[in-house]
N, C-alpha and C. Protein backbone atom coordinates (compact mmCIF):
# COMPACT_ATOMS: atom_id res chain seq x y z
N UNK A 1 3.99 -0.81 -3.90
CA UNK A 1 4.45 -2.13 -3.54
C UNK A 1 5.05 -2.08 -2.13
N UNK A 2 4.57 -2.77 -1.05
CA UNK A 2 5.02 -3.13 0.09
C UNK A 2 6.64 -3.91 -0.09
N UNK A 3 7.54 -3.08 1.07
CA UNK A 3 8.56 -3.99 1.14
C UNK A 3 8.81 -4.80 2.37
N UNK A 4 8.83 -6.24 1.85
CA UNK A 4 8.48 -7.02 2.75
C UNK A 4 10.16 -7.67 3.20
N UNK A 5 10.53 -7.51 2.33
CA UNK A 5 12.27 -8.03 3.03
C UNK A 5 13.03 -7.34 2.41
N UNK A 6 14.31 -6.90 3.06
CA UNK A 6 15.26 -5.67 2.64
C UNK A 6 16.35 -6.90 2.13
N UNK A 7 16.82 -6.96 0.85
CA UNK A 7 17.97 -7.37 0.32
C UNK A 7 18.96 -6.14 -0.02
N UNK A 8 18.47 -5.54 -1.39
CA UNK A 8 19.79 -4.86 -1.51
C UNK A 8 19.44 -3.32 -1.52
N UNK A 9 18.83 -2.59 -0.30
CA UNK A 9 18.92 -1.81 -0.28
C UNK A 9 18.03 -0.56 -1.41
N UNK A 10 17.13 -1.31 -2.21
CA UNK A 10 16.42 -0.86 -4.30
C UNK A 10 15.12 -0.79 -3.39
N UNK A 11 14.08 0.03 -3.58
CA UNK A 11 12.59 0.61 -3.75
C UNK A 11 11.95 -1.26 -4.75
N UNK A 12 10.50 -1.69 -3.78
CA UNK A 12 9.94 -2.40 -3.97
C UNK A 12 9.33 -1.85 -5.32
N UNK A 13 9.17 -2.92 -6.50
CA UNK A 13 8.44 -2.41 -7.86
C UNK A 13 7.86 -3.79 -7.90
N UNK A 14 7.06 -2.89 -8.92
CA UNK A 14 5.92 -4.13 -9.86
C UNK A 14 5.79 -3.66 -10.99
N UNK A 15 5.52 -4.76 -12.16
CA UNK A 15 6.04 -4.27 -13.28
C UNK A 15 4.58 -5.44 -13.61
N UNK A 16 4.02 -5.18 -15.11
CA UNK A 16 2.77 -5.95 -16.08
C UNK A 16 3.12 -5.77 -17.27
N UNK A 17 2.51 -6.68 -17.84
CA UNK A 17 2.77 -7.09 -19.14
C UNK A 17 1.30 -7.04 -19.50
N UNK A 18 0.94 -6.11 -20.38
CA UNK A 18 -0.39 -5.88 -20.89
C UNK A 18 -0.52 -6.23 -22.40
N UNK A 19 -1.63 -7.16 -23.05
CA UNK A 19 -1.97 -7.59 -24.38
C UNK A 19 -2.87 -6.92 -24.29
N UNK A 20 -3.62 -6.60 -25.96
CA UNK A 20 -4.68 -5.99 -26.10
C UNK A 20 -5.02 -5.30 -25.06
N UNK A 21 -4.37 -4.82 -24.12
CA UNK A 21 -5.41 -3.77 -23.23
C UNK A 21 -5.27 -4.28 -22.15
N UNK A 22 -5.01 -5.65 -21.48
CA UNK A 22 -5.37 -6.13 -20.80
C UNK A 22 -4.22 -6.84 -20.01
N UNK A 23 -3.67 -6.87 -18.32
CA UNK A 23 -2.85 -6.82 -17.82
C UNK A 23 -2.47 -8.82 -17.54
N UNK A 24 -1.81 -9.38 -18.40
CA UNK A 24 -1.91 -10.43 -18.50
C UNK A 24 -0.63 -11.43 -17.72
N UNK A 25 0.23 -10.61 -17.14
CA UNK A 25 0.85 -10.79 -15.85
C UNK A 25 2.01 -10.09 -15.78
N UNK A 26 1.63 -9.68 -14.02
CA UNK A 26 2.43 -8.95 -13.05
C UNK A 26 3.49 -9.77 -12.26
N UNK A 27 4.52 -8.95 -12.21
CA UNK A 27 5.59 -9.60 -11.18
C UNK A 27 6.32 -8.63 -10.38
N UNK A 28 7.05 -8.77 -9.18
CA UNK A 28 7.64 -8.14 -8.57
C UNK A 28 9.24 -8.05 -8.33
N UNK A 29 9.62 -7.04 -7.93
CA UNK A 29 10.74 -6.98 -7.72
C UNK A 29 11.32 -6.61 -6.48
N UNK A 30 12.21 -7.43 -5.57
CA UNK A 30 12.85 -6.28 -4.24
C UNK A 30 11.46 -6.20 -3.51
N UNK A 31 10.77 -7.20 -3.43
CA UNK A 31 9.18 -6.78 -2.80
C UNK A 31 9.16 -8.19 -1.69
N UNK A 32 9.75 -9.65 -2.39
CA UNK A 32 9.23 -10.45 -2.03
C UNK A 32 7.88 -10.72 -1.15
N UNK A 33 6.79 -10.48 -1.95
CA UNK A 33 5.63 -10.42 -1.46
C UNK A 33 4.86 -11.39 -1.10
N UNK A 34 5.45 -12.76 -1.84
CA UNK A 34 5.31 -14.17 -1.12
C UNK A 34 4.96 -14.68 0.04
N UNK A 35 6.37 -13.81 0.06
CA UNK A 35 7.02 -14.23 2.12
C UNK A 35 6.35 -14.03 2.92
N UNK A 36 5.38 -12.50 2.61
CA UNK A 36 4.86 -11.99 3.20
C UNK A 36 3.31 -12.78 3.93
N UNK A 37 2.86 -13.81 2.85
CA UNK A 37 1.88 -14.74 3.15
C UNK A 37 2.09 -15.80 3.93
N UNK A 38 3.08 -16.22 3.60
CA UNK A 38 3.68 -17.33 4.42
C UNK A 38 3.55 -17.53 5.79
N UNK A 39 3.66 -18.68 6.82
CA UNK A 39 3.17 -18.88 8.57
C UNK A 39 3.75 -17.73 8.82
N UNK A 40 3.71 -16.69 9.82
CA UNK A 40 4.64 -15.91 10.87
C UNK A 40 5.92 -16.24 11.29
N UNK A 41 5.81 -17.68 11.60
CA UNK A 41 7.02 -18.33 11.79
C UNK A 41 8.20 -18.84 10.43
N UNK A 42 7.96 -18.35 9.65
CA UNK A 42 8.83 -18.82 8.74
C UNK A 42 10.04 -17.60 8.67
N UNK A 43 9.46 -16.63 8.48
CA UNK A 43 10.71 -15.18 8.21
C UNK A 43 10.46 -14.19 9.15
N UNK A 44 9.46 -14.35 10.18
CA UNK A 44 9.41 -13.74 11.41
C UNK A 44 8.95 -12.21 10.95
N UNK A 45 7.81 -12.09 10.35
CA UNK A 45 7.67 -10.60 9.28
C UNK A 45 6.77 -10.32 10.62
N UNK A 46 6.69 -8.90 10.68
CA UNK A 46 5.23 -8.60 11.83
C UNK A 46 3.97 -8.52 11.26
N UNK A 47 2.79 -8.22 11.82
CA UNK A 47 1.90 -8.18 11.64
C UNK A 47 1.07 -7.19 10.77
N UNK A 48 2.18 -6.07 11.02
CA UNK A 48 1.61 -4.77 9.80
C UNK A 48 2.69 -5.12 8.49
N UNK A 49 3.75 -5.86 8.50
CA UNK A 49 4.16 -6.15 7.19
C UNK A 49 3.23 -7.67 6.83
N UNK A 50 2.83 -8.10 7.55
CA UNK A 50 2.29 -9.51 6.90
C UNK A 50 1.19 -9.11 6.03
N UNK A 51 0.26 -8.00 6.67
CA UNK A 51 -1.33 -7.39 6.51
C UNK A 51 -0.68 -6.83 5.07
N UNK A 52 0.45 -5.90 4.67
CA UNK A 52 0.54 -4.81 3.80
C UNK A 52 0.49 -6.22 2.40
N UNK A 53 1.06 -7.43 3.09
CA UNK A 53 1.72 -8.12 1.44
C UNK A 53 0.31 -8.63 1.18
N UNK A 54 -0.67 -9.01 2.36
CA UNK A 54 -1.73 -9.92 1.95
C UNK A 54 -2.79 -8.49 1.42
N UNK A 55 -2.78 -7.35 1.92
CA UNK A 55 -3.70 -6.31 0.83
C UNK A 55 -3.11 -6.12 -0.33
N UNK A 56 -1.81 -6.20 -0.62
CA UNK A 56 -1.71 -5.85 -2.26
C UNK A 56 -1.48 -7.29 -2.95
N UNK A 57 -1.77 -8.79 -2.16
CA UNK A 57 -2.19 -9.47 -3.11
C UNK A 57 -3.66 -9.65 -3.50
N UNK A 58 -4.54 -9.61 -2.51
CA UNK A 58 -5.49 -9.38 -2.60
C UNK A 58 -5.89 -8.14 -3.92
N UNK A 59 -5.63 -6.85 -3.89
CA UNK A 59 -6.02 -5.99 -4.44
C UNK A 59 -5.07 -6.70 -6.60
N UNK A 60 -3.89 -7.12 -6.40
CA UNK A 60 -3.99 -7.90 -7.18
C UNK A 60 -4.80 -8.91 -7.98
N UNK A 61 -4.92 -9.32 -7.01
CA UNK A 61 -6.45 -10.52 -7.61
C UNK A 61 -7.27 -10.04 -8.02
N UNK A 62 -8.77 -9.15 -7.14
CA UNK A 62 -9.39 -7.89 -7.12
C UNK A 62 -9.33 -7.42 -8.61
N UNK A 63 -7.85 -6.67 -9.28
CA UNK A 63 -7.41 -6.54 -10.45
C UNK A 63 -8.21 -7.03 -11.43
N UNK A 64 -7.58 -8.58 -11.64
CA UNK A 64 -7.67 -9.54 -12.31
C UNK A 64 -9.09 -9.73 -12.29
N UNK A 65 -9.63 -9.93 -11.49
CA UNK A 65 -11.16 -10.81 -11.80
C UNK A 65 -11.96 -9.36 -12.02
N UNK A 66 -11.63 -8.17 -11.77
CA UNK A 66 -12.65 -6.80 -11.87
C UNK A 66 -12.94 -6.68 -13.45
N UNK A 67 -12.07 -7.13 -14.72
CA UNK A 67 -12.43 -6.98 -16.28
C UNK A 67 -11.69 -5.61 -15.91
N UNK A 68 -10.91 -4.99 -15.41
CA UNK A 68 -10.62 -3.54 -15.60
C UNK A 68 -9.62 -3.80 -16.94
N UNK A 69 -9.39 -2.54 -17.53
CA UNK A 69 -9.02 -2.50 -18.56
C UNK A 69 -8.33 -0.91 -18.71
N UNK A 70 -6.66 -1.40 -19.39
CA UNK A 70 -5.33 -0.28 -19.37
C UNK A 70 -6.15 0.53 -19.50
């Protein structure tokens, strides 16, 4: 997990909730990975933190639509 804004100092996590096998939703923590999508101008993130949040949402998605399975 990319850390995209420093609050309190805690290691960016991600955590899933898997049914039958299957990862039926993820959330983050200490990552705000949101932000990271958001204009440039909103939280002033650079360009290699903007890129890191939009590849691990991407690879998120990716996830989801691949049928992979726990």
């Amino acid at each position: 997990m990319p850390k995209i804004h420093e609050h309190d100092d805690k290691p960016a996590r991600g955590y899933g909730l898997f049914w039958e096998g299957r990862l039926v939703c993820f959330y983050d923590v200490e990552c705000d990975l949101g932000d990271g999508w958001e204009d440039p101008d909103v939280h002033g993130d650079s360009e290699a933190t903007r890129t890191k949040a939009l590849q691990m949402g991407a690879n998120i998605v990716r996830f989801a639509f691949s049928g992979a399975e726990n």
